[in-house]
PDB file of N, CA and C in Angstrom:
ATOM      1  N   UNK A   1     -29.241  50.903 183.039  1.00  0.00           N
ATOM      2  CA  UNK A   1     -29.471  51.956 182.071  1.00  0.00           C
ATOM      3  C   UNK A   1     -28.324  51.946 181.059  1.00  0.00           C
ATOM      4  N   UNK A   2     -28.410  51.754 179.535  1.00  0.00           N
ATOM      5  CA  UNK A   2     -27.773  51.948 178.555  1.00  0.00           C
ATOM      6  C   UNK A   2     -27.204  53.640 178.855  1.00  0.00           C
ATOM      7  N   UNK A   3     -25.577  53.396 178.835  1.00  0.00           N
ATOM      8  CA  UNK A   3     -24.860  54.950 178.107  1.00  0.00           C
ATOM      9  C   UNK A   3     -24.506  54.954 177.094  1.00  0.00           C
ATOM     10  N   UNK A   4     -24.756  56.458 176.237  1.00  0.00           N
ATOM     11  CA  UNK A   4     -24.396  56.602 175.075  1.00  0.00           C
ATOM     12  C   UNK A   4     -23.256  57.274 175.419  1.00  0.00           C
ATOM     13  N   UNK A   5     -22.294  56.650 174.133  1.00  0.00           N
ATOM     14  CA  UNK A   5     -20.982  56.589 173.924  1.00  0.00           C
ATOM     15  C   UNK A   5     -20.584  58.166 173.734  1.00  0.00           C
ATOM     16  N   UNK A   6     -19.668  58.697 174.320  1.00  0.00           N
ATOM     17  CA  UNK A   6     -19.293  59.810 173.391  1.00  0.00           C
ATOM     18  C   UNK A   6     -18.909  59.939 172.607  1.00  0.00           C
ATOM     19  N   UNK A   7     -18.752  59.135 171.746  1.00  0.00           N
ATOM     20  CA  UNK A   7     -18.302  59.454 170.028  1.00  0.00           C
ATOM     21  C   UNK A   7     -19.301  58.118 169.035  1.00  0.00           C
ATOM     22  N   UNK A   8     -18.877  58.755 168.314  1.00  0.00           N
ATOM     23  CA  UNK A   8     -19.699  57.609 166.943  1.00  0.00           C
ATOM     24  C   UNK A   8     -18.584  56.603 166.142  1.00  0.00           C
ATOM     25  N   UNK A   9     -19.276  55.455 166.134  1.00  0.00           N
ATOM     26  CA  UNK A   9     -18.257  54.703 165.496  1.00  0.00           C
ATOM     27  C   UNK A   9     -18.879  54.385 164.033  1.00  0.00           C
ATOM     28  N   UNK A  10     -17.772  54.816 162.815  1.00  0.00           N
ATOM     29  CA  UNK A  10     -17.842  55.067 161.491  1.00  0.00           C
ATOM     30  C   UNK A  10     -16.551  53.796 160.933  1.00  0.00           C
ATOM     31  N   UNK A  11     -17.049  53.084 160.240  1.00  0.00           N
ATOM     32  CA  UNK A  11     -16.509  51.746 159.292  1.00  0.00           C
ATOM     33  C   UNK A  11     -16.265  52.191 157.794  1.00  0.00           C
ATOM     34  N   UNK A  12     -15.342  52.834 157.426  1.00  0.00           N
ATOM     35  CA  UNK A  12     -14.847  53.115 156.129  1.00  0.00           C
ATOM     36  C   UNK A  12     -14.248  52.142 155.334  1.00  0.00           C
ATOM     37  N   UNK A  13     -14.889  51.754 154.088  1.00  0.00           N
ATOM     38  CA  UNK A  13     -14.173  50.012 153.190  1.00  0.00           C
ATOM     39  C   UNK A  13     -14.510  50.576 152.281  1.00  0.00           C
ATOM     40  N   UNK A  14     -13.444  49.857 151.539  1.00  0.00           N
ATOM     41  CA  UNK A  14     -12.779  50.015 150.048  1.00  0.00           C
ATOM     42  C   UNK A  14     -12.289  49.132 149.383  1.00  0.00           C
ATOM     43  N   UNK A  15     -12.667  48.582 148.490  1.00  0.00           N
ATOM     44  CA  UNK A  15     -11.764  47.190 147.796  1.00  0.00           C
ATOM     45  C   UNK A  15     -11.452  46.245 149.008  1.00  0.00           C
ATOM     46  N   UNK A  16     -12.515  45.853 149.826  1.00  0.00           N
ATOM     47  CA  UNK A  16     -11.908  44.812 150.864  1.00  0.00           C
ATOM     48  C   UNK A  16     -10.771  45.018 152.351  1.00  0.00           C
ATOM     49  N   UNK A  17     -10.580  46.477 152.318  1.00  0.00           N
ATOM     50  CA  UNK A  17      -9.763  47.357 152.934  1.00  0.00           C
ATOM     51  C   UNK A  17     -10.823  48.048 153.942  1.00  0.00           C
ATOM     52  N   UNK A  18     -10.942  47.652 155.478  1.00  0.00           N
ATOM     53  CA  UNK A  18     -11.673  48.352 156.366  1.00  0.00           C
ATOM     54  C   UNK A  18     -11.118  49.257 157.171  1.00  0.00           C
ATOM     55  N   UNK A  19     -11.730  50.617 157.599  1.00  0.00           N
ATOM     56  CA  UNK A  19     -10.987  51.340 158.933  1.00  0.00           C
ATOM     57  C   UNK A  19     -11.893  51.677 159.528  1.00  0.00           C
ATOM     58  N   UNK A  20     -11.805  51.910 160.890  1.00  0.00           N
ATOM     59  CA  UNK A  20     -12.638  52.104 161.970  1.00  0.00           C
ATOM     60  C   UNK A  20     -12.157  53.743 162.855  1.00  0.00           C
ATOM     61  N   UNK A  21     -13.408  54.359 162.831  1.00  0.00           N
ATOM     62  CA  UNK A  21     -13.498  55.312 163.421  1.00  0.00           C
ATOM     63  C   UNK A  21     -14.479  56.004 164.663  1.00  0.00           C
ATOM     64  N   UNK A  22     -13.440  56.862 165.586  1.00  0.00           N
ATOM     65  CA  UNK A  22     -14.636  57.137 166.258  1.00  0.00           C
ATOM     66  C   UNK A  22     -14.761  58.500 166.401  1.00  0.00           C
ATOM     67  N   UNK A  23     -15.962  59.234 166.009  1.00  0.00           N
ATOM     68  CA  UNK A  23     -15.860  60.542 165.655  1.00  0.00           C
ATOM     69  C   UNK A  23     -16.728  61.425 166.935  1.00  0.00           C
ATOM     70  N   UNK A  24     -16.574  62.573 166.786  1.00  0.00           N
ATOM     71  CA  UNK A  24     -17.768  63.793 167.494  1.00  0.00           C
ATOM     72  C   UNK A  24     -19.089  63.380 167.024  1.00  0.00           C
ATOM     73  N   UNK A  25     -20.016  63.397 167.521  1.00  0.00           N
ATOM     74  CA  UNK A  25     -21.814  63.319 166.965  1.00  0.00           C
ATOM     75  C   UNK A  25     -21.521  64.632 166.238  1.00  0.00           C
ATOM     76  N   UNK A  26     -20.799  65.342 166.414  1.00  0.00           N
ATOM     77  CA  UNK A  26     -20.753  66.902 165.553  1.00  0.00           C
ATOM     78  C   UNK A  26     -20.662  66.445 164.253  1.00  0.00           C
ATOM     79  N   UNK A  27     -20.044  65.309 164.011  1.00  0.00           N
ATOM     80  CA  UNK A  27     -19.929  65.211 162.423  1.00  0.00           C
ATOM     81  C   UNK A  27     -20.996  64.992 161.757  1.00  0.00           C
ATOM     82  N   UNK A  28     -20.578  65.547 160.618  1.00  0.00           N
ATOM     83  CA  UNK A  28     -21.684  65.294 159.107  1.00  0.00           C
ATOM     84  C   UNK A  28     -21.925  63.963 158.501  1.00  0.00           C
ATOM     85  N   UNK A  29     -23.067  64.337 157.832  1.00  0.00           N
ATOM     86  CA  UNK A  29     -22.873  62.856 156.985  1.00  0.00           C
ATOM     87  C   UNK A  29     -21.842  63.437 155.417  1.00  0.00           C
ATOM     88  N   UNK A  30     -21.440  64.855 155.078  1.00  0.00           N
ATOM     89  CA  UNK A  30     -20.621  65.413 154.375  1.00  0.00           C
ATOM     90  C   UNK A  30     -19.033  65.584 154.549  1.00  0.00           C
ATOM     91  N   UNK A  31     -18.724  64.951 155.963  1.00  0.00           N
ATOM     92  CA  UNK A  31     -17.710  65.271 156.435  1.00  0.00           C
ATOM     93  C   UNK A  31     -16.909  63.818 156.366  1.00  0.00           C
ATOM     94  N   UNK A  32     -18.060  62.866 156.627  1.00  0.00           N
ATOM     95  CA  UNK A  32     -17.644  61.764 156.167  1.00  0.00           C
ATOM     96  C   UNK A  32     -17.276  61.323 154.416  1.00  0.00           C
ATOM     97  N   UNK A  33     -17.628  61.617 154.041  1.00  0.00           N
ATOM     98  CA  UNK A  33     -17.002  62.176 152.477  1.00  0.00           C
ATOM     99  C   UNK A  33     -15.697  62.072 152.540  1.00  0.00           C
ATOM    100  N   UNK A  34     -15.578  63.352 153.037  1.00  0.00           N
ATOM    101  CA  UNK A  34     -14.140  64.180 153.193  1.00  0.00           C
ATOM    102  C   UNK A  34     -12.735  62.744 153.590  1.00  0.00           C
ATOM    103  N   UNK A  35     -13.784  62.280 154.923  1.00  0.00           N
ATOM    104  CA  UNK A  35     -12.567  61.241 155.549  1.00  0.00           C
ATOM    105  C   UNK A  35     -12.329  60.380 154.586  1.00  0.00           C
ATOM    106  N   UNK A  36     -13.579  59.274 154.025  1.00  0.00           N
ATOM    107  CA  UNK A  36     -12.954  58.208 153.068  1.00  0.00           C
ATOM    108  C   UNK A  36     -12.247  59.064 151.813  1.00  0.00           C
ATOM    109  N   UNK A  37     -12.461  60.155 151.640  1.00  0.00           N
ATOM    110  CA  UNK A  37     -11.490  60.371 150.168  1.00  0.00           C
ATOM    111  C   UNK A  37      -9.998  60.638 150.926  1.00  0.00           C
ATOM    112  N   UNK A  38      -9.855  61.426 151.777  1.00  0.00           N
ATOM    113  CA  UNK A  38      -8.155  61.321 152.822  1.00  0.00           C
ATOM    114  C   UNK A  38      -7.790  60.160 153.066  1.00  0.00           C
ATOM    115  N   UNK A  39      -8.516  59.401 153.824  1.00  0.00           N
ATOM    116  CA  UNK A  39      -8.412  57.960 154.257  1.00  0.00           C
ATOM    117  C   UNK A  39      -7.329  57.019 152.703  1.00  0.00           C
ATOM    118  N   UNK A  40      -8.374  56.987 151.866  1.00  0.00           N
ATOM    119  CA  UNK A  40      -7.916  56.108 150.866  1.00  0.00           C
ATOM    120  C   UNK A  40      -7.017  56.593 149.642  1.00  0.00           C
ATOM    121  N   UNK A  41      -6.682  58.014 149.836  1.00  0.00           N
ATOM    122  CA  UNK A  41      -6.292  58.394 148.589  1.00  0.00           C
ATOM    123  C   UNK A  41      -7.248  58.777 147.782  1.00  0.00           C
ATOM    124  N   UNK A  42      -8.471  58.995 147.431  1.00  0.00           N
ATOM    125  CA  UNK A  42      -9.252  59.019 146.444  1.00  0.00           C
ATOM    126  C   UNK A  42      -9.372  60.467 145.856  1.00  0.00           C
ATOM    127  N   UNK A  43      -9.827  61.017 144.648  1.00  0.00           N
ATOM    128  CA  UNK A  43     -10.544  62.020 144.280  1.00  0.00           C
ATOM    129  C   UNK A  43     -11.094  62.608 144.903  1.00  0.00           C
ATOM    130  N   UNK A  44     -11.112  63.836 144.846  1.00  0.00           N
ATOM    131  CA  UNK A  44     -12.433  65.080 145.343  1.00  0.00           C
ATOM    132  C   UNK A  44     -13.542  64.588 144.482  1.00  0.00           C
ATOM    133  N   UNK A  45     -14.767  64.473 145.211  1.00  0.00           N
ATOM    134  CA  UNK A  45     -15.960  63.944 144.743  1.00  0.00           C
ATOM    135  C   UNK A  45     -15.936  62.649 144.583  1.00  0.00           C
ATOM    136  N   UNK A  46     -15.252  61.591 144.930  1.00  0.00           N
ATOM    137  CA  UNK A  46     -15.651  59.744 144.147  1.00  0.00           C
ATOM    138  C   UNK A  46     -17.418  59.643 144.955  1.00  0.00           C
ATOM    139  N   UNK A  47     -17.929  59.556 144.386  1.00  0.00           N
ATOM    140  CA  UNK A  47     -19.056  59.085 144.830  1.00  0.00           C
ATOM    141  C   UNK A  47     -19.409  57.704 146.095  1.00  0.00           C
ATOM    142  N   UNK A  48     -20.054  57.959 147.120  1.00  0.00           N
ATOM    143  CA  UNK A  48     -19.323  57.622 148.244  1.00  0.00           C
ATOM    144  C   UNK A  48     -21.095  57.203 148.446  1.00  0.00           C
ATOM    145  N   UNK A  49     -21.392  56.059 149.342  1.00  0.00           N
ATOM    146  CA  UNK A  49     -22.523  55.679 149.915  1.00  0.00           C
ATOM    147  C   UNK A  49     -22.776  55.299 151.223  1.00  0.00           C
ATOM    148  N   UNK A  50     -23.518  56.173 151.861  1.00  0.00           N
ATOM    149  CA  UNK A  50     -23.697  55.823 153.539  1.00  0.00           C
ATOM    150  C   UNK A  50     -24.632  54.794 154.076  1.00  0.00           C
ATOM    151  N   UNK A  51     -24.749  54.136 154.976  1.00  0.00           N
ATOM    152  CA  UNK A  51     -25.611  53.189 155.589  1.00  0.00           C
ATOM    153  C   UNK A  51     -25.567  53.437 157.508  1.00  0.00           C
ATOM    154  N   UNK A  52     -26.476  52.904 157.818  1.00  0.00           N
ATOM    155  CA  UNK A  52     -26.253  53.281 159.459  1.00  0.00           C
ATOM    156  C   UNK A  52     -26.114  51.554 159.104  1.00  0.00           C
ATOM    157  N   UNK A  53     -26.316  50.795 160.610  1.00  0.00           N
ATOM    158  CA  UNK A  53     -26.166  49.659 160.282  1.00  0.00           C
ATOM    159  C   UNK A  53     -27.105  48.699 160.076  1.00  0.00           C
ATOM    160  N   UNK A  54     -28.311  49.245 159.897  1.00  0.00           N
ATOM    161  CA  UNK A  54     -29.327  48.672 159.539  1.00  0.00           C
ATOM    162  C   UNK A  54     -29.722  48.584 158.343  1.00  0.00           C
ATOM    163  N   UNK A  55     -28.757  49.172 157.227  1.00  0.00           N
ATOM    164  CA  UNK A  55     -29.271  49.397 155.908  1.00  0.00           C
ATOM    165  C   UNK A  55     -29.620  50.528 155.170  1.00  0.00           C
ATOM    166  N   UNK A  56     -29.825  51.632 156.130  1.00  0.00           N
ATOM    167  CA  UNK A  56     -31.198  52.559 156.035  1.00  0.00           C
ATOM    168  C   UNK A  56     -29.591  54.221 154.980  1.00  0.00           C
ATOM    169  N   UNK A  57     -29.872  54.211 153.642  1.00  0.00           N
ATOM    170  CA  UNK A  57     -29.147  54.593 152.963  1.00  0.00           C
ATOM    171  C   UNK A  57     -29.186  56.443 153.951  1.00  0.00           C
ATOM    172  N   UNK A  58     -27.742  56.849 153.327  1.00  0.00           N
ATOM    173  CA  UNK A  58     -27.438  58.408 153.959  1.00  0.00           C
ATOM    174  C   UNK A  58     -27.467  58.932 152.809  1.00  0.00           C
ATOM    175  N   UNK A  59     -27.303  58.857 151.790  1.00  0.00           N
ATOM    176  CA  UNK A  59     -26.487  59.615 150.971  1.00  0.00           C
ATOM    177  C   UNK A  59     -27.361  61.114 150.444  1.00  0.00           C
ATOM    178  N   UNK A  60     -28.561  61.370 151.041  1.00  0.00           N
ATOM    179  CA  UNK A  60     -29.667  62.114 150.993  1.00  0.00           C
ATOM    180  C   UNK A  60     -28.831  63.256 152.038  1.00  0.00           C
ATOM    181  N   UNK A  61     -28.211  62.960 152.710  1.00  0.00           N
ATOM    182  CA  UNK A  61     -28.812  63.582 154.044  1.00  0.00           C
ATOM    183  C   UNK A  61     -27.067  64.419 154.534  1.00  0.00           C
ATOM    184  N   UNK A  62     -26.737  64.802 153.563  1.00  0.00           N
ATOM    185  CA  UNK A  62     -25.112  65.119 153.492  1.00  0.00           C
ATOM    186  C   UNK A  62     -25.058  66.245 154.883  1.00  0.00           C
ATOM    187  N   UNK A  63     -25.976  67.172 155.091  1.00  0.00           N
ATOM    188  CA  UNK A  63     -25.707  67.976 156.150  1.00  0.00           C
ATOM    189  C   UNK A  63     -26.356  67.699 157.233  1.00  0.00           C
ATOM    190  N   UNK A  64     -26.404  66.420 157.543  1.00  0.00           N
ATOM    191  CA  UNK A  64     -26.924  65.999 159.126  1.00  0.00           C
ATOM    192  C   UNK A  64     -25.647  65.353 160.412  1.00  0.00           C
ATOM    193  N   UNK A  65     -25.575  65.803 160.792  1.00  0.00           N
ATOM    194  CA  UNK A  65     -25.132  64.942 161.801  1.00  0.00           C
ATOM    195  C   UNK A  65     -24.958  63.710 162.167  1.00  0.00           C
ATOM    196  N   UNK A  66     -24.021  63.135 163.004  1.00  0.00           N
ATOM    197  CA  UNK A  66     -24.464  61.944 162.997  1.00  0.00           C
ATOM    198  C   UNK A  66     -25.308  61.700 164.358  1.00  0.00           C
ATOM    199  N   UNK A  67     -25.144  62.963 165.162  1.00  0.00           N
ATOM    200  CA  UNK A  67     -25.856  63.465 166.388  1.00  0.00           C
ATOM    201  C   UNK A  67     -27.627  63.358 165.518  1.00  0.00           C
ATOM    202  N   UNK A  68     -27.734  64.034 165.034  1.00  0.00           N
ATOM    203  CA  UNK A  68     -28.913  64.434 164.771  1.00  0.00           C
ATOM    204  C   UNK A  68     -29.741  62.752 164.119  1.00  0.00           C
ATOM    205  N   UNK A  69     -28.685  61.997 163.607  1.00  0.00           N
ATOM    206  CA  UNK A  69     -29.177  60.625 162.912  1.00  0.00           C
ATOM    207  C   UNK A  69     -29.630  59.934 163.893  1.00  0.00           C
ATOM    208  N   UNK A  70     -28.888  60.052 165.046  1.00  0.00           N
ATOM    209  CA  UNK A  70     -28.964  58.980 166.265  1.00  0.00           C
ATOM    210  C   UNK A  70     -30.178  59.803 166.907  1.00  0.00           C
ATOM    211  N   UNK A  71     -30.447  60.882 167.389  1.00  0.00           N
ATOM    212  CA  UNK A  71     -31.454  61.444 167.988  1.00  0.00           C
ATOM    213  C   UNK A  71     -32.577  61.471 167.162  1.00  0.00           C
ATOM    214  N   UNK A  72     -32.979  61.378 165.745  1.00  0.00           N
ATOM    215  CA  UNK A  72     -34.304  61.101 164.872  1.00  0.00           C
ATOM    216  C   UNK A  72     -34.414  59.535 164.587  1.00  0.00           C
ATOM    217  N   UNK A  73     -33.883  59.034 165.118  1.00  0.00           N
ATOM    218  CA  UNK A  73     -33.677  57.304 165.328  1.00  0.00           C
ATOM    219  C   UNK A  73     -33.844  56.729 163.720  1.00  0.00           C
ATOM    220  N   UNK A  74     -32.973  57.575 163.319  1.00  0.00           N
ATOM    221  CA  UNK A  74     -32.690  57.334 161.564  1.00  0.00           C
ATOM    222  C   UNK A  74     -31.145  55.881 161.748  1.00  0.00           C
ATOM    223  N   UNK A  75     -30.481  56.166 162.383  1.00  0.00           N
ATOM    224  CA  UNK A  75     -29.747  55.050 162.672  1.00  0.00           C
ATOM    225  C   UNK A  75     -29.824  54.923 164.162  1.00  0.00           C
ATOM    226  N   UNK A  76     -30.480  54.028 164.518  1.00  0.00           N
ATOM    227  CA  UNK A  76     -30.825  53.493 166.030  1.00  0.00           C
ATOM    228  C   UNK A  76     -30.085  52.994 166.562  1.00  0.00           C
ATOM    229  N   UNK A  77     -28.804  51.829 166.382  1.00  0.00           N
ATOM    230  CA  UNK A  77     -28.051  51.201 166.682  1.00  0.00           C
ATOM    231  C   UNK A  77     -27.060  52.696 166.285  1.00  0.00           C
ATOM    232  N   UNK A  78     -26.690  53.340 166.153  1.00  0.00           N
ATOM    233  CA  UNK A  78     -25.858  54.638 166.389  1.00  0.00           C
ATOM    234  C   UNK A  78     -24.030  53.490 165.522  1.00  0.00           C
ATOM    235  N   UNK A  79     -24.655  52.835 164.426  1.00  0.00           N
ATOM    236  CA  UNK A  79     -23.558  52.390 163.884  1.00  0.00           C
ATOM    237  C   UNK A  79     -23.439  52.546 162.688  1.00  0.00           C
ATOM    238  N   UNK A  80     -22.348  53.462 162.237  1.00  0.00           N
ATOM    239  CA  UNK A  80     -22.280  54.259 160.657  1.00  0.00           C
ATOM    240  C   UNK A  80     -21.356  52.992 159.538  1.00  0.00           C
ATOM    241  N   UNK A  81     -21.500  53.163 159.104  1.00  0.00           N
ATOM    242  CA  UNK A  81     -20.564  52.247 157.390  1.00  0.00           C
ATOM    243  C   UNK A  81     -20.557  53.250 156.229  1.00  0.00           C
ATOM    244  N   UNK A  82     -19.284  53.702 155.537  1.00  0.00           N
ATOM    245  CA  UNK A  82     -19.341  54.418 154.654  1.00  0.00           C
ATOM    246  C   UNK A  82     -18.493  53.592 153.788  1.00  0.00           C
ATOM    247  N   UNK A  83     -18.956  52.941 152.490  1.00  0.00           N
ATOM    248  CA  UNK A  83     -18.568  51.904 152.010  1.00  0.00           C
ATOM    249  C   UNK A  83     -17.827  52.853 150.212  1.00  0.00           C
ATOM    250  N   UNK A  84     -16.914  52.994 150.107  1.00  0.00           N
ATOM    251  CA  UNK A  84     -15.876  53.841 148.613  1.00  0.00           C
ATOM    252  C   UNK A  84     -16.210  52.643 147.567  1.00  0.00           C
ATOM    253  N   UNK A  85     -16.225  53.163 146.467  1.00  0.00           N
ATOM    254  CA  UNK A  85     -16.174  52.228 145.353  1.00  0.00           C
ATOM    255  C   UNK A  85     -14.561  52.330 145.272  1.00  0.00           C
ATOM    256  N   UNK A  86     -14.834  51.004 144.460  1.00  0.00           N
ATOM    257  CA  UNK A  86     -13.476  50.923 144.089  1.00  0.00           C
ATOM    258  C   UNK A  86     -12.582  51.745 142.990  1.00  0.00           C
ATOM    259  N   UNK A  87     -11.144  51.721 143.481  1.00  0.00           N
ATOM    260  CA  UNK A  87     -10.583  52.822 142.258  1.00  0.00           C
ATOM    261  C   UNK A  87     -10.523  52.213 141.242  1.00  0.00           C
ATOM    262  N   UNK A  88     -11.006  53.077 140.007  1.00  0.00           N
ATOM    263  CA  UNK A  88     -10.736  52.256 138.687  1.00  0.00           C
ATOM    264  C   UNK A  88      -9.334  52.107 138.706  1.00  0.00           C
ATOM    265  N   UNK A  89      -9.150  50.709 137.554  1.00  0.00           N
ATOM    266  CA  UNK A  89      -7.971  50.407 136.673  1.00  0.00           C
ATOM    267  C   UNK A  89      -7.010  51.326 135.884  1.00  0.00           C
TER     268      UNK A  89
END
């Protein structure tokens, strides 16, 4: 029998710059926001794009969980990527 992990693992990249996280299912897909702009230094608001690891875009879905993603089998493989644009010049 497969166990699910107690936490979620979240891949934050930026200009070629990766970090790895493992969070509460309590978290948001809004909260993840929050981390890559702390994480990297960035602006309040840089426009930020989610993926589970199948492709399947977040950026709709800012007040879900990542509990709630994995339980509507919106990301099935329960593997997040939140990919920052790069800082301008």
């Amino acid at each position: 029998m497969n166990q699910v992990s107690d936490s979620a693992k979240v891949t934050v990249s930026s200009a070629g710059e990766r970090r790895e996280f493992s969070l509460p299912w309590e978290t948001t897909v809004g909260d993840l926001e929050r981390l890559a702009v702390e994480s990297f230094g960035l602006e309040a608001g840089s426009v930020q794009e989610l993926w589970c690891a199948d492709g399947t875009a977040m950026s709709a879905r800012l007040d879900r969980t990542l509990g709630d993603l994995k339980e509507r089998l919106i990301c099935p493989k329960r593997a997040f990527e939140l990919r920052v644009p790069k800082p301008r010049a």
